[in-house]
Structure formats: structure tokens, C-alpha cells
C-alpha atoms as a PDB file:
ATOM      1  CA  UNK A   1      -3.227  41.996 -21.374  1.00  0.00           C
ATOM      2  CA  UNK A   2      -3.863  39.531 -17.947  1.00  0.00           C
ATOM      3  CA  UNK A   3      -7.789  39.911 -16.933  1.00  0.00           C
ATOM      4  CA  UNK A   4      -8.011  39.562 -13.329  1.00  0.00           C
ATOM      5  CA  UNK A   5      -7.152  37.482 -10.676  1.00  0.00           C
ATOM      6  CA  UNK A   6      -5.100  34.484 -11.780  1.00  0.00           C
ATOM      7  CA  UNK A   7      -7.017  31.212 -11.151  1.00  0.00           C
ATOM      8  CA  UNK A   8      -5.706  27.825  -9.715  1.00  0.00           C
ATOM      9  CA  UNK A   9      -6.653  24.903 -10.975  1.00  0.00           C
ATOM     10  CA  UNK A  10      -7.296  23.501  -7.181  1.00  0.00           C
ATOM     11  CA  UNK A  11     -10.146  26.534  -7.075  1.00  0.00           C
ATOM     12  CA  UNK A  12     -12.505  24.633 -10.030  1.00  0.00           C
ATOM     13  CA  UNK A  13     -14.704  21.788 -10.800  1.00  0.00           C
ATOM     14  CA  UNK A  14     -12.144  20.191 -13.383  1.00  0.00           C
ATOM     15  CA  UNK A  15     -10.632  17.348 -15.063  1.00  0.00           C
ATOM     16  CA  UNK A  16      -7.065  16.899 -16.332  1.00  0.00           C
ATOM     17  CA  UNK A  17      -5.862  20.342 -18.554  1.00  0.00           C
ATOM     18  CA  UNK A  18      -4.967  19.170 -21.997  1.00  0.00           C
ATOM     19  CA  UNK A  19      -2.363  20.469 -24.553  1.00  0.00           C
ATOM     20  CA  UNK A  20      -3.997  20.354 -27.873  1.00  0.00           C
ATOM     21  CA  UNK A  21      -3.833  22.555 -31.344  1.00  0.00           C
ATOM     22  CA  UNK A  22      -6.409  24.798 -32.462  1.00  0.00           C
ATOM     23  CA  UNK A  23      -8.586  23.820 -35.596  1.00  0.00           C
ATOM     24  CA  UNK A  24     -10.824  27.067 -35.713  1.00  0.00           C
ATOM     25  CA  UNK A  25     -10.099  31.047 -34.661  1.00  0.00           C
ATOM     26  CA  UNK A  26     -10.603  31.256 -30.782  1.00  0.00           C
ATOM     27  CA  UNK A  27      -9.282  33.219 -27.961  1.00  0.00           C
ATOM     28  CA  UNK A  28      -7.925  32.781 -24.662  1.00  0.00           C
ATOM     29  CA  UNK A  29     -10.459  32.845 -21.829  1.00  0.00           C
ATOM     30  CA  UNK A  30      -7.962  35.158 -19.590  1.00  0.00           C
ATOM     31  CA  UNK A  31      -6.524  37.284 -22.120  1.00  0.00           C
ATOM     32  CA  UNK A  32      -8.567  37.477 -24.844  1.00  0.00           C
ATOM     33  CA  UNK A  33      -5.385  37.006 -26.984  1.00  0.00           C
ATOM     34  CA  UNK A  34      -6.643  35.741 -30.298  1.00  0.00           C
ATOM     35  CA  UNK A  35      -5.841  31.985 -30.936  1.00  0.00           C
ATOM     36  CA  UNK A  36      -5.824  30.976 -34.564  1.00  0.00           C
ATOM     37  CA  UNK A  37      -5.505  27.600 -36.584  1.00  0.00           C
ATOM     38  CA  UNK A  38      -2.360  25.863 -35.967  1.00  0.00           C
ATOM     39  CA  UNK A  39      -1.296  27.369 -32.484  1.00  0.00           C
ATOM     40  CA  UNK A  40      -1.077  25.238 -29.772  1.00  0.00           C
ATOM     41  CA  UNK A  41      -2.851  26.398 -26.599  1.00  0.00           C
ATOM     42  CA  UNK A  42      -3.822  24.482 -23.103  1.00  0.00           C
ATOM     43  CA  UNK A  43      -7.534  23.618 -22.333  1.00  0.00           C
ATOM     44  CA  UNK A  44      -9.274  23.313 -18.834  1.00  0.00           C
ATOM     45  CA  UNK A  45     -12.450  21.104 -18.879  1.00  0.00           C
ATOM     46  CA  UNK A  46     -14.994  22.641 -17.282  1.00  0.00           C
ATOM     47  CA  UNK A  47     -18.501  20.769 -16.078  1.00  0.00           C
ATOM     48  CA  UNK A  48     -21.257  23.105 -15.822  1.00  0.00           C
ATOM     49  CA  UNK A  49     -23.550  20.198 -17.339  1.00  0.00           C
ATOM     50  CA  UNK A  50     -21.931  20.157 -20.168  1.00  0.00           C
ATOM     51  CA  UNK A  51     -18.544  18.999 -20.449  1.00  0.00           C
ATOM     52  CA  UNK A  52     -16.416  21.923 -22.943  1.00  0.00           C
ATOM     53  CA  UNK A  53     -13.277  22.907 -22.261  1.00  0.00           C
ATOM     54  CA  UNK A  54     -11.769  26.306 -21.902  1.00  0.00           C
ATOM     55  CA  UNK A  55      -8.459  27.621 -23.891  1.00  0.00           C
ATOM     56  CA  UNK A  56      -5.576  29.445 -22.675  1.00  0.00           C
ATOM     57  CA  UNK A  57      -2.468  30.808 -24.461  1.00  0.00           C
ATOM     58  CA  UNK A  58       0.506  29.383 -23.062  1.00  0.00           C
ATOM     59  CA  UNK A  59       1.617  32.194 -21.521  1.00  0.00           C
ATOM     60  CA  UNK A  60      -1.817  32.187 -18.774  1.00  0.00           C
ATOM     61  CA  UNK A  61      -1.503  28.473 -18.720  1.00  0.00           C
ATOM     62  CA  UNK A  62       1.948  28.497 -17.266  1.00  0.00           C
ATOM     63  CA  UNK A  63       0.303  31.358 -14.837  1.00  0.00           C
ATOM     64  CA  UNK A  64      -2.398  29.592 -13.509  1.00  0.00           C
ATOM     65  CA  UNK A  65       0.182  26.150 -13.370  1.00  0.00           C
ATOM     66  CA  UNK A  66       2.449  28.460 -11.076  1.00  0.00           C
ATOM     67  CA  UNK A  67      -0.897  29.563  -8.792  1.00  0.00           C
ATOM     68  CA  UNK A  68      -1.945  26.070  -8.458  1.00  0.00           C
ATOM     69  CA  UNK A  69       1.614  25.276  -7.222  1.00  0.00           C
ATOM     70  CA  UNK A  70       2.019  28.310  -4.811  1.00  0.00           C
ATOM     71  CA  UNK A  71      -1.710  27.068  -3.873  1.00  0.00           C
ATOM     72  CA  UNK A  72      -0.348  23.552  -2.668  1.00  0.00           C
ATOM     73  CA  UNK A  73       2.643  24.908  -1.073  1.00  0.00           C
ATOM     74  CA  UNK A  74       0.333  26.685   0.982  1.00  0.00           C
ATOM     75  CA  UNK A  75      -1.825  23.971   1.756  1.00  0.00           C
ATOM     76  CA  UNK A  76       1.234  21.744   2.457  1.00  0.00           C
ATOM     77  CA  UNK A  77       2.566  24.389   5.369  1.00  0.00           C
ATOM     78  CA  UNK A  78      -0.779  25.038   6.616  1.00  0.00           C
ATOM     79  CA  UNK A  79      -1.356  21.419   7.098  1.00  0.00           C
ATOM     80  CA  UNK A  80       2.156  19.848   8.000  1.00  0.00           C
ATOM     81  CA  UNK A  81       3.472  22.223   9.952  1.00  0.00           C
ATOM     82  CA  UNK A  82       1.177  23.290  13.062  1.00  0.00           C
ATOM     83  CA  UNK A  83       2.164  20.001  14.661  1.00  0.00           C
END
């Protein structure tokens, strides 16, 4: 089940999203699907003072990587073609 709006990676405060495998029980932060030892998920860094990283299933992560391209695209036409 998709919670909300999908986000772009353009719209936060990040560093580089990393692949990695979970050690302990988690869940993704869009979903809520339930993560568990072993599964391999994406993680978004996000600085709030802290540096921690979020985790998404792979299935948001390729949603929010499609976003973030539709998001450049945009930006792209918006800038390159009102010449």
C-alpha cells in the first residue's frame, strides 16, 4: 500500500541513495512494508543534524527514481526551451 505523494529525490536535503541489505527487522518509510534480515532495500540519507538514512523497498525506490526523472525532464523543458 503507496502512502502519499511520491517524493523526488531533487525535492530533499540528501546525499547519494545507497543499495544495501538489511541486518535488523525494519520497514519501508513509504509503505510501511515490513523489511526483514537479508532483504535488500535502497536508503536515502537524510540530514536533519544527524546524518541516518531512510529505507525503501525496491518497489518505492524505483518510484521515487522515476519522479526524480520526470522531475528533471521538467526542469530540462522549462529551462531549454523558452528560448
Amino acid at each position: 500500500m503507496t502512502r502519499g505523494k511520491v517524493p523526488s529525490l531533487l525535492s530533499v536535503n540528501t546525499g547519494r541513495p545507497r543499495r544495501t541489505t538489511v541486518k535488523r527487522k525494519s520497514a519501508c518509510k513509504r509503505c510501511n512494508k515490513e523489511l526483514h534480515s537479508g532483504d535488500v532495500c535502497a536508503e536515502i540519507p537524510n540530514h536533519s543534524g544527524h546524518k541516518y538514512y531512510k529505507r525503501y523497498c525496491l518497489s518505492c525506490f524505483t518510484e521515487i527514481l522515476a519522479k526524480t526523472k520526470s522531475d528533471l525532464a521538467k526542469i530540462e523543458t522549462d529551462i531549454f526551451s523558452k528560448e
